[in-house]
C-alpha atoms as a PDB file:
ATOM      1  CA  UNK A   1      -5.354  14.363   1.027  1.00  0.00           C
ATOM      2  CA  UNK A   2      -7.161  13.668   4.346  1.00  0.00           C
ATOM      3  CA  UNK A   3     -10.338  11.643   4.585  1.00  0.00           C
ATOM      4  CA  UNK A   4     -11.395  12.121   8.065  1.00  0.00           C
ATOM      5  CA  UNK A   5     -13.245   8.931   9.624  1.00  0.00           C
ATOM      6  CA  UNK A   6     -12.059   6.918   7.140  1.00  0.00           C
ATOM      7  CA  UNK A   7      -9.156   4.169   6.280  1.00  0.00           C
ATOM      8  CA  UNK A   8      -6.685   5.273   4.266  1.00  0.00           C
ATOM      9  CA  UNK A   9      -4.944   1.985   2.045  1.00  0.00           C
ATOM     10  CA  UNK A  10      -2.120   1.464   0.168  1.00  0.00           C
ATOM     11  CA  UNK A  11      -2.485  -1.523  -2.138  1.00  0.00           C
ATOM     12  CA  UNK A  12       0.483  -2.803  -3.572  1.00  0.00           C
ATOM     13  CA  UNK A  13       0.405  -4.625  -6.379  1.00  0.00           C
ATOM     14  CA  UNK A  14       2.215  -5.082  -9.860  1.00  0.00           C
ATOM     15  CA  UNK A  15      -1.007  -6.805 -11.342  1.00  0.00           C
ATOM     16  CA  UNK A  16      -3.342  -4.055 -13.187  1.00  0.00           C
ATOM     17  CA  UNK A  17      -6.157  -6.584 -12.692  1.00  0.00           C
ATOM     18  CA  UNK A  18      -5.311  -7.761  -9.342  1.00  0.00           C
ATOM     19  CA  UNK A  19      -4.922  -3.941  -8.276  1.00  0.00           C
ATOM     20  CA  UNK A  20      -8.646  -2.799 -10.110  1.00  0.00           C
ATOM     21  CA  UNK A  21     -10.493  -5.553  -8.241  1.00  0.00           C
ATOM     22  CA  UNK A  22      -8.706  -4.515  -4.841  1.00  0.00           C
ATOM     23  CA  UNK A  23      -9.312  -1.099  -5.168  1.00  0.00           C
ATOM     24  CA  UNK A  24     -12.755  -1.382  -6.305  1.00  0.00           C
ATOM     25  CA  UNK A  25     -13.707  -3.762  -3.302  1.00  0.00           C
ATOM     26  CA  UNK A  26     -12.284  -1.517  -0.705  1.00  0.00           C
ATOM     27  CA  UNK A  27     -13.761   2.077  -2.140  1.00  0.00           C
ATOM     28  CA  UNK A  28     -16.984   0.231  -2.205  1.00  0.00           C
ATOM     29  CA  UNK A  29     -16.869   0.259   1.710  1.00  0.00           C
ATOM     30  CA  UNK A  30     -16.095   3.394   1.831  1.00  0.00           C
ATOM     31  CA  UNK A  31     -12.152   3.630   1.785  1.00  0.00           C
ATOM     32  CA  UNK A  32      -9.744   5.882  -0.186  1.00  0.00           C
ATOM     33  CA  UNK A  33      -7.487   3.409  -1.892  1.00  0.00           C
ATOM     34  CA  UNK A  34      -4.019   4.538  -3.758  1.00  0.00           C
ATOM     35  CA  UNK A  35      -1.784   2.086  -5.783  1.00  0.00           C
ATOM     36  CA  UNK A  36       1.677   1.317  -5.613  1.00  0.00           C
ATOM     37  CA  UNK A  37       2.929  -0.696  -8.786  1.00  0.00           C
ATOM     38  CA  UNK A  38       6.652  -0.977  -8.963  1.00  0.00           C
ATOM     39  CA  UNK A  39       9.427  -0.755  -5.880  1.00  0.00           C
ATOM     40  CA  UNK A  40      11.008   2.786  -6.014  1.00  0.00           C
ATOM     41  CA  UNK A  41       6.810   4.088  -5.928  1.00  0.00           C
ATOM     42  CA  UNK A  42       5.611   1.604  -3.496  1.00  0.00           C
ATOM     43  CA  UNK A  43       8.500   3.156  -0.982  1.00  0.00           C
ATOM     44  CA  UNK A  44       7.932   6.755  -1.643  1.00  0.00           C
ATOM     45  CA  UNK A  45       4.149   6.685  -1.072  1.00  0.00           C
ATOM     46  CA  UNK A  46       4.219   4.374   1.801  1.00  0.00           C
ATOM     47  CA  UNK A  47       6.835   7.132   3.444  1.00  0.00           C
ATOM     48  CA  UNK A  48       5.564   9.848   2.085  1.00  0.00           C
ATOM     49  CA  UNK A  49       1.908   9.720   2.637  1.00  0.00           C
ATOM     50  CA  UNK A  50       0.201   8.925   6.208  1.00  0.00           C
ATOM     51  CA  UNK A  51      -1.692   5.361   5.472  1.00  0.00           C
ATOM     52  CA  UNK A  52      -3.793   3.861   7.943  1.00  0.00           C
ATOM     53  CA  UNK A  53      -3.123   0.057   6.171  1.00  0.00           C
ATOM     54  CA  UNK A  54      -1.282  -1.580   3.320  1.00  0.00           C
ATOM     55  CA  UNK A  55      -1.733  -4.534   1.334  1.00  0.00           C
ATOM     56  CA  UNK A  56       0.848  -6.756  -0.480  1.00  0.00           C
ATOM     57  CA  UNK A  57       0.827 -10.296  -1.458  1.00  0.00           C
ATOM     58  CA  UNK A  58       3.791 -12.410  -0.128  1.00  0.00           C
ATOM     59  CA  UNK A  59       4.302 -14.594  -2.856  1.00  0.00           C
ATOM     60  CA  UNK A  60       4.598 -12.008  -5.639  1.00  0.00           C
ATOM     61  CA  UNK A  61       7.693 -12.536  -7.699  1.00  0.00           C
ATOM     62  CA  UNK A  62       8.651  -8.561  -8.438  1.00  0.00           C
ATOM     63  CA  UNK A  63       6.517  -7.579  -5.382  1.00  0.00           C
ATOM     64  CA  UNK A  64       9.509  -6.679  -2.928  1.00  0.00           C
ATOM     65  CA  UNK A  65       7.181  -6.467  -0.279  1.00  0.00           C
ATOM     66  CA  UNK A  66       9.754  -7.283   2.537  1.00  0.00           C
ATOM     67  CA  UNK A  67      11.991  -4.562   1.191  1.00  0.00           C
ATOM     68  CA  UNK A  68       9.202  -2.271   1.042  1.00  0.00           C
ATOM     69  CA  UNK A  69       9.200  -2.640   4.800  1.00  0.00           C
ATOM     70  CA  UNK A  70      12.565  -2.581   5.623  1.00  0.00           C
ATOM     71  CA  UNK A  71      12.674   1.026   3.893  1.00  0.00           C
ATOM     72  CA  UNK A  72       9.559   1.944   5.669  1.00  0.00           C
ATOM     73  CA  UNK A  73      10.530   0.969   8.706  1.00  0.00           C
ATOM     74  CA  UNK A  74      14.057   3.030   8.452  1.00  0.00           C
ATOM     75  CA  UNK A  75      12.116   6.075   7.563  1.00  0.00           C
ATOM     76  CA  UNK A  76      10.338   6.246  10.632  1.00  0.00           C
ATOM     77  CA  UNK A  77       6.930   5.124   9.954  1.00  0.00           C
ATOM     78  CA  UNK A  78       5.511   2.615  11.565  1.00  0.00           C
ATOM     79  CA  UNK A  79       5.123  -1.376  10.271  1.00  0.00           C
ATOM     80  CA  UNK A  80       3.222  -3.654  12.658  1.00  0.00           C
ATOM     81  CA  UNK A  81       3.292  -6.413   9.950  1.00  0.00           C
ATOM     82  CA  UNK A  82       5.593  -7.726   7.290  1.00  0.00           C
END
């Protein structure tokens, strides 16, 4: 779905809490906010769907952040940051 004028994000996160407070932050200022929780869902969406940013902790254990990336990245789409 398209939200014209607006920031599209991709929050990924394997913390339920974590992910709620995120979300609920960044819809407060006005920005459609999805939710990746595990790897095989994170890379799908992030491919599949035309974000403006994404969000991932470093430091998270099951996170795979960097691979997350790497698959992105060998899709086509573009990643600035990782």
């Amino acid at each position: 779905m398209d939200h014209p004028g607006r920031v599209r994000v991709l929050v990924v996160e394997d913390s339920v809490r974590m992910a709620a407070v995120t979300r609920r932050g960044l819809e407060e200022r006005a920005s459609p906010v999805d939710v990746a929780a595990n790897g095989h869902r994170r890379v799908v969406m992030a491919v599949e769907y035309n974000y403006d940013v994404g969000s991932a902790r470093v430091h998270a254990a099951r996170s795979g952040r960097f691979e997350v990336c790497r698959r992105v990245r060998a899709a086509g789409r573009l990643v600035r940051r990782c």
